[in-house]
N, C-alpha and C. Protein backbone atom coordinates (compact mmCIF):
# COMPACT_ATOMS: atom_id res chain seq x y z
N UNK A 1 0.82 -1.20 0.00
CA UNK A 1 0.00 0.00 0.00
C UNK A 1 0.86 1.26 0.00
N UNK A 2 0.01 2.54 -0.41
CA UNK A 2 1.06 3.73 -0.51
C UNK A 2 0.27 4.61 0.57
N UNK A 3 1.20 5.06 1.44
CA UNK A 3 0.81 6.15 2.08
C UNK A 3 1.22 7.63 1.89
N UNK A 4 0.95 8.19 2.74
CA UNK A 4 1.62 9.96 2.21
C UNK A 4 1.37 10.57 3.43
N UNK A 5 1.83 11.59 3.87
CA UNK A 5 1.88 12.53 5.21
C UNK A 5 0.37 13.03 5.25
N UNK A 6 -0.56 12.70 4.42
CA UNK A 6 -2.49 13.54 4.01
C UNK A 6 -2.63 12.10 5.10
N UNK A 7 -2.37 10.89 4.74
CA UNK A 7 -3.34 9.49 5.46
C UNK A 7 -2.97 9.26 6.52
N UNK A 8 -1.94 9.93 6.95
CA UNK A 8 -1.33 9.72 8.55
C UNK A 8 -1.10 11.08 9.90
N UNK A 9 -1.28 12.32 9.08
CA UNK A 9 -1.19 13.33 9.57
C UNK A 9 -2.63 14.29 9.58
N UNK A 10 -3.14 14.86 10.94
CA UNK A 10 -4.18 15.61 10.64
C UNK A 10 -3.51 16.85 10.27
N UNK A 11 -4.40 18.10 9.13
CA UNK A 11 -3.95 19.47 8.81
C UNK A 11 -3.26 20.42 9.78
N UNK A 12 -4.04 20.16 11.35
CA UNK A 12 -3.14 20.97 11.90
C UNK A 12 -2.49 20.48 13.69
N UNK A 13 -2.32 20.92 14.42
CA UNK A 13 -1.70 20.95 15.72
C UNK A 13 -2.50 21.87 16.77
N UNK A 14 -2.65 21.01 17.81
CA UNK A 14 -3.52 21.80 18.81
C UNK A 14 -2.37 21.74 20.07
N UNK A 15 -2.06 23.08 20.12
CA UNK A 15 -1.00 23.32 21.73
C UNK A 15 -1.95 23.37 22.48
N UNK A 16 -1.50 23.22 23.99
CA UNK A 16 -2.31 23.80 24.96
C UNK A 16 -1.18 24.57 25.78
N UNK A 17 -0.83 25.27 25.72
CA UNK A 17 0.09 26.41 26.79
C UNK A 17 -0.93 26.44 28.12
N UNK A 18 0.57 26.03 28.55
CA UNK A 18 0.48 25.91 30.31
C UNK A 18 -0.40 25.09 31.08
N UNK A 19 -0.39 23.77 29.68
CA UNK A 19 -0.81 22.43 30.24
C UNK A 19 -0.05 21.53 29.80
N UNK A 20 0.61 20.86 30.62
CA UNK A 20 1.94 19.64 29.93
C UNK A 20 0.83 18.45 30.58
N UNK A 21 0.75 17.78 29.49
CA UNK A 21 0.35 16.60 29.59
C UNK A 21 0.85 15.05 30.21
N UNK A 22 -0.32 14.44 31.32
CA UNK A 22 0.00 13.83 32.10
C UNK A 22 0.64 12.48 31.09
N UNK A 23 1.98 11.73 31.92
CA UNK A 23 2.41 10.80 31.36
C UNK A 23 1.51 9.37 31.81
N UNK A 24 1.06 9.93 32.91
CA UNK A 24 0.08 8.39 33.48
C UNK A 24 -0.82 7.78 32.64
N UNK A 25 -1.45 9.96 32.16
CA UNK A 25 -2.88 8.88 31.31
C UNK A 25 -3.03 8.88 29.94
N UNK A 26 -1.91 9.83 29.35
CA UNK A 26 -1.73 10.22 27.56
C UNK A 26 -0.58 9.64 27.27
N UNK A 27 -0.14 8.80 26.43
CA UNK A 27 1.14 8.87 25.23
C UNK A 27 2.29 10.38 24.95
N UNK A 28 3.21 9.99 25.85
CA UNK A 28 3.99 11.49 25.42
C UNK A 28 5.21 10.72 24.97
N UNK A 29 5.43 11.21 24.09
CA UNK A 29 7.14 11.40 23.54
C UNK A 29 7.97 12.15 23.25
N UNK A 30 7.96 13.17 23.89
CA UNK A 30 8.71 14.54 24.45
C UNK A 30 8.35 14.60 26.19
N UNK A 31 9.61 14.77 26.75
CA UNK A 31 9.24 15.62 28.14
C UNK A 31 8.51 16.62 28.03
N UNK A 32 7.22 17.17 29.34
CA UNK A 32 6.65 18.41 29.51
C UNK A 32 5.45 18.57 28.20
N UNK A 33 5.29 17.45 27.16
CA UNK A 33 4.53 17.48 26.27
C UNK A 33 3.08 18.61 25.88
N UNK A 34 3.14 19.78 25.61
CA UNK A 34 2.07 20.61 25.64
C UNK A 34 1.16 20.35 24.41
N UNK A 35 1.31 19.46 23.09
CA UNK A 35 0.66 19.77 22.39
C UNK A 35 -0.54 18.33 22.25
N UNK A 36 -1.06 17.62 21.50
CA UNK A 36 -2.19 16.57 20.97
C UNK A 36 -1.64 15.97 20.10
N UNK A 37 -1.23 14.81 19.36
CA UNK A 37 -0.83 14.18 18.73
C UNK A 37 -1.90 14.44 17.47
N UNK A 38 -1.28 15.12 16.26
CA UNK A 38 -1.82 15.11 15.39
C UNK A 38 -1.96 13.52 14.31
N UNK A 39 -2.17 12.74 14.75
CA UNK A 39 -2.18 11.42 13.71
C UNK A 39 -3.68 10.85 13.41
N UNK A 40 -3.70 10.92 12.42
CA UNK A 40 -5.23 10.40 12.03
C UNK A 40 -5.61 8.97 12.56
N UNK A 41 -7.30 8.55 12.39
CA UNK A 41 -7.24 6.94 12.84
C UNK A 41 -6.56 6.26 11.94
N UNK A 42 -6.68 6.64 10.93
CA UNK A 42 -5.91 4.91 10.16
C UNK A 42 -4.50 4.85 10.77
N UNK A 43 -3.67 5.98 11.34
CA UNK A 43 -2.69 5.72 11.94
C UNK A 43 -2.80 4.26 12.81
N UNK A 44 -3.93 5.13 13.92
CA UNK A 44 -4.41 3.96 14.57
C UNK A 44 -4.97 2.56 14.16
N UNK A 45 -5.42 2.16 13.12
CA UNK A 45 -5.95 1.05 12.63
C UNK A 45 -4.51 0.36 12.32
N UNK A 46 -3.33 0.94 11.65
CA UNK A 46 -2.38 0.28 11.40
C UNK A 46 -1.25 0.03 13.06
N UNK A 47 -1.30 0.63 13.71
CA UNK A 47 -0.70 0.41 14.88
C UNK A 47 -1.39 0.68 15.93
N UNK A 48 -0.60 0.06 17.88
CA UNK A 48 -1.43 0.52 18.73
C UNK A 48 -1.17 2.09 19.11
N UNK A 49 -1.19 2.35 20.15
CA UNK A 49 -1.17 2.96 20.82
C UNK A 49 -0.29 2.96 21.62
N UNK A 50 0.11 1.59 21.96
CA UNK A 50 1.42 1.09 23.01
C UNK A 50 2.85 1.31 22.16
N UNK A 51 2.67 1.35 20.81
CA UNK A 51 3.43 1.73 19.78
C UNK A 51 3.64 2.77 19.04
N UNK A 52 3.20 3.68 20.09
CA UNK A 52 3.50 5.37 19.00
C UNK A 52 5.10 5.92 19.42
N UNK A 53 5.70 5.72 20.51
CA UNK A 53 6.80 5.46 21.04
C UNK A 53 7.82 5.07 19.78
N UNK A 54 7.81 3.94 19.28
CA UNK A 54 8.10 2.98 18.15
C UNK A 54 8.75 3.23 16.89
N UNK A 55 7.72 4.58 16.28
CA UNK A 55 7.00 4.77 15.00
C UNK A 55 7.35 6.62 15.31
N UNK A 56 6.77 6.99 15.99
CA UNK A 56 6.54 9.06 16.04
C UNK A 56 7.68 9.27 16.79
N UNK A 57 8.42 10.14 16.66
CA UNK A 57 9.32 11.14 16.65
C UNK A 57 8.54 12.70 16.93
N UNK A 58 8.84 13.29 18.11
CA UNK A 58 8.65 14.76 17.90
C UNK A 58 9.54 15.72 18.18
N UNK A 59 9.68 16.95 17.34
CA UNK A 59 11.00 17.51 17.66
C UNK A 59 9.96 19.31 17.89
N UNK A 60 10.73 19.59 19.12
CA UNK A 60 9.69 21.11 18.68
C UNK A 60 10.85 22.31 19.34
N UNK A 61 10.80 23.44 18.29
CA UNK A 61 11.33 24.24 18.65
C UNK A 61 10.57 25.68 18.56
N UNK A 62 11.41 27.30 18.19
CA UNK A 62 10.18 28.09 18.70
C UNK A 62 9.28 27.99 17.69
N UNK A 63 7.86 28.29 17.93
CA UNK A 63 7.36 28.08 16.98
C UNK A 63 6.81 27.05 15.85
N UNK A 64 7.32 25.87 15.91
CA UNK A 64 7.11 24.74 15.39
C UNK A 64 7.69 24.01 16.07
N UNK A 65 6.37 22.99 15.26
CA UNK A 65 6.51 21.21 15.83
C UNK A 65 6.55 20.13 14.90
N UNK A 66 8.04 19.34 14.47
CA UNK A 66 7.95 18.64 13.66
C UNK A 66 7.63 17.27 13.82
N UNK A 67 6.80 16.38 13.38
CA UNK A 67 6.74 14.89 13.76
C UNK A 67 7.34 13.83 12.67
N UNK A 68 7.82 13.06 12.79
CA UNK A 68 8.65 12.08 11.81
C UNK A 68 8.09 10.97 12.38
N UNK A 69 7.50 9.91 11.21
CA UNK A 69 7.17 8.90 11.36
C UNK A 69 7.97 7.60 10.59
N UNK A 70 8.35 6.86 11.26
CA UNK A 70 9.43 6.10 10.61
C UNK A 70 8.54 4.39 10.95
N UNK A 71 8.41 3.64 9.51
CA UNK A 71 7.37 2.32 9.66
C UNK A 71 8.82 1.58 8.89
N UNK A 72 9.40 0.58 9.48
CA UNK A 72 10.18 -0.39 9.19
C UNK A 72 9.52 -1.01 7.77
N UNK A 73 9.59 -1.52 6.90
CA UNK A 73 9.61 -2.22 5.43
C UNK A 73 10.01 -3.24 5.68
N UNK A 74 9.56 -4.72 5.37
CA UNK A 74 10.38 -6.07 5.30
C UNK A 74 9.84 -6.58 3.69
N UNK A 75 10.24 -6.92 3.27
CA UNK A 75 10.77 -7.96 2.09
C UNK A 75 11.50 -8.77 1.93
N UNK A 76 11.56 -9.27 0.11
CA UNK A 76 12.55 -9.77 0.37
C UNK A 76 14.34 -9.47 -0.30
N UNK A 77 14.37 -8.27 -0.02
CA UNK A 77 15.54 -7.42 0.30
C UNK A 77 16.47 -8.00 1.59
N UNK A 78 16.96 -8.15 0.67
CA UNK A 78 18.56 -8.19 2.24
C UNK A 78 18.51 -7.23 3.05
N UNK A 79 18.45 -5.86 2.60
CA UNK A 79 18.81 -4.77 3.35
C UNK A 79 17.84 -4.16 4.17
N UNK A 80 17.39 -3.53 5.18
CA UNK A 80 16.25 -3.19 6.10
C UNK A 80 16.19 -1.89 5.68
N UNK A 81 14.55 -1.72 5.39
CA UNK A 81 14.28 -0.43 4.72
C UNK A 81 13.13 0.23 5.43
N UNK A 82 13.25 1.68 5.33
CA UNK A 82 12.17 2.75 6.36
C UNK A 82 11.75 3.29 5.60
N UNK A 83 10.33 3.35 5.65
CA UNK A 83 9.40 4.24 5.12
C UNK A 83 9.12 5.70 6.50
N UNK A 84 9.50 6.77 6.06
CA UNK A 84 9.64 7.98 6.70
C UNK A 84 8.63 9.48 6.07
N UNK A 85 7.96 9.60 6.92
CA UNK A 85 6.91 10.75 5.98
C UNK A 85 7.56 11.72 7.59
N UNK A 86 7.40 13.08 7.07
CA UNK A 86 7.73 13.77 7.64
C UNK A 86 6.57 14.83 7.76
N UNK A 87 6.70 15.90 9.02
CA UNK A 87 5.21 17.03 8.64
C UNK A 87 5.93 17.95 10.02
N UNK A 88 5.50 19.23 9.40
CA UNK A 88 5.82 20.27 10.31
C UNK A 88 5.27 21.37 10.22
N UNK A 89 4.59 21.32 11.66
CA UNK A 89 3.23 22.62 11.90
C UNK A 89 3.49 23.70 12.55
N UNK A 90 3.29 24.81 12.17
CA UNK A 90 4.02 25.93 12.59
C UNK A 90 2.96 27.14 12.76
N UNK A 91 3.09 28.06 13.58
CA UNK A 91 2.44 29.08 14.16
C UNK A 91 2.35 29.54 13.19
N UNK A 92 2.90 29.92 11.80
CA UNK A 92 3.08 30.83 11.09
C UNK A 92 2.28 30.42 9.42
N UNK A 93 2.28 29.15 9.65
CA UNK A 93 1.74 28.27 8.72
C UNK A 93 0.35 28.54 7.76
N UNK A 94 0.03 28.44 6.82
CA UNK A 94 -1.00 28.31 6.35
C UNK A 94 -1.21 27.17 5.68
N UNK A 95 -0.97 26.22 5.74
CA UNK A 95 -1.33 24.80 5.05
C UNK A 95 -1.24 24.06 6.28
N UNK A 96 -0.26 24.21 7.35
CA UNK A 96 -0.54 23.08 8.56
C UNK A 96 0.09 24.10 9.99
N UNK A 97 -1.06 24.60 10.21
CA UNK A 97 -1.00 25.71 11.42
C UNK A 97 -0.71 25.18 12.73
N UNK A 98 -0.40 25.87 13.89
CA UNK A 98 -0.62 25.30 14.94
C UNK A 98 -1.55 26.36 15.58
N UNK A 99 -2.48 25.47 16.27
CA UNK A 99 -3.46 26.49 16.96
C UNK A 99 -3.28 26.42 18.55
N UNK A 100 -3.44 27.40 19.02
CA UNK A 100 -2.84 27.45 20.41
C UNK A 100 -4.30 27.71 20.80
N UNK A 101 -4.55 26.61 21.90
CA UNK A 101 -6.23 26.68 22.90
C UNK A 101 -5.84 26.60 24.12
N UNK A 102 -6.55 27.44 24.61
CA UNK A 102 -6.53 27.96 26.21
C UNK A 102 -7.94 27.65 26.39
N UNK A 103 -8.03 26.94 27.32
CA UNK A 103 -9.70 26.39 27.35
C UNK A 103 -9.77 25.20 28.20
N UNK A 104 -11.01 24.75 28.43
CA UNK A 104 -11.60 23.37 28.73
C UNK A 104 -11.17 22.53 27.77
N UNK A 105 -11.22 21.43 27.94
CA UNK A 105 -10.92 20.24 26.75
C UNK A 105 -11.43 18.79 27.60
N UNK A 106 -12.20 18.63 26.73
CA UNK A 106 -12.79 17.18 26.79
C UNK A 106 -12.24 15.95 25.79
N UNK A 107 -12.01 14.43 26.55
CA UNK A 107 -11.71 13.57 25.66
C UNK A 107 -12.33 12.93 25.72
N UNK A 108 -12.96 12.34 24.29
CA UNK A 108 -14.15 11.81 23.95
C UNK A 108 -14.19 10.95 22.59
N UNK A 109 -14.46 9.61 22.56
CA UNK A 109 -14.44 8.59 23.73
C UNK A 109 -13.47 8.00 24.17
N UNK A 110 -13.47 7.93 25.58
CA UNK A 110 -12.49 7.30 25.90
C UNK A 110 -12.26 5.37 25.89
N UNK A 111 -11.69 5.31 25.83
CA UNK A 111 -11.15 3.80 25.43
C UNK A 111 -11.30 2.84 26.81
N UNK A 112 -11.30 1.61 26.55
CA UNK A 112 -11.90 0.56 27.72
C UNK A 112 -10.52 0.17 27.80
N UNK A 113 -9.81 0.21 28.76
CA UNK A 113 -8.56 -0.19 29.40
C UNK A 113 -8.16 -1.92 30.23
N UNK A 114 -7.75 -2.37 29.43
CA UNK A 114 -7.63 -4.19 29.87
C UNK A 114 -6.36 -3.86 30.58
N UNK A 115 -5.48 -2.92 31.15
CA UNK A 115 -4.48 -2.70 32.13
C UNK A 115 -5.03 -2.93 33.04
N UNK A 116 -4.30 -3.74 34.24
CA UNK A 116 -4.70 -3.76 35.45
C UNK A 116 -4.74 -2.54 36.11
N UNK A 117 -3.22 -1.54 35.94
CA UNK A 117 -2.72 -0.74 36.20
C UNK A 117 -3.95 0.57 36.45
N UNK A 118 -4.28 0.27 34.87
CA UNK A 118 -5.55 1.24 34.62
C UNK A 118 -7.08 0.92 34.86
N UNK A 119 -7.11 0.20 35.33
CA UNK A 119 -8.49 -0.53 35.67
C UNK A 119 -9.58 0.29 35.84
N UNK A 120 -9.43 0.93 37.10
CA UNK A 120 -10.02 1.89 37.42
C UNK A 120 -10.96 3.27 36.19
N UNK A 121 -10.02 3.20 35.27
CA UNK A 121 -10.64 4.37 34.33
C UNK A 121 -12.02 3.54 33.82
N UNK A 122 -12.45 2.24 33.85
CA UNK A 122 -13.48 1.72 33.14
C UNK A 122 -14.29 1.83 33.52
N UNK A 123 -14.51 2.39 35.20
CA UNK A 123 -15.83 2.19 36.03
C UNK A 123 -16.36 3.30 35.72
């Protein structure tokens, strides 16, 4: 199958300034993580969740946030090959913005947790 940075990346980036996101109950792969993981579902349909670690890369500096997604290739090639789409959302942007929300935020729906660890979130 062919992918492209449109089937794996949403258009834009949602910061939240002066909310770093908890490591207990969200996926972070940056320390102090302020922004939402822009990845569409089919991201999700092709991998978990326990695997964004794996696969996403985030690099952020002022003003932008770049994400690199790197999916291993097997064949039958000798050599080990990466499929790498790249995307970078920027304050300044007009094709893939970052929007900065100061607000309430609701997550919806939340997912049924078979962690013991997490048990508790199901009740």
């Amino acid at each position: 199958p062919f992918f492209s940075s449109f089937d794996l990346f949403e258009p834009c980036l949602f910061k939240l300034p002066g909310y770093k996101l908890n490591d207990d109950r969200f996926t972070c792969i940056i320390n102090n993580q302020t922004f939402l993981f822009p990845l569409t579902p089919l991201f999700f349909q092709l991998f978990s969740t326990e695997s964004i670690g794996n696969y996403v890369s985030a690099k952020e500096t002022e003003g932008e946030v770049t994400f690199t997604i790197k999916i291993p290739v097997f064949g039958k090639t000798k050599q080990n090959r990466t499929f790498v789409i790249q995307q970078t959302y920027s304050e300044q942007s007009q094709t893939n913005p970052i929007f900065v929300y100061s607000g309430i935020i609701g997550i919806f729906p939340f997912v049924k947790c078979i962690t013991d660890k997490y048990g508790f979130i199901n009740n």
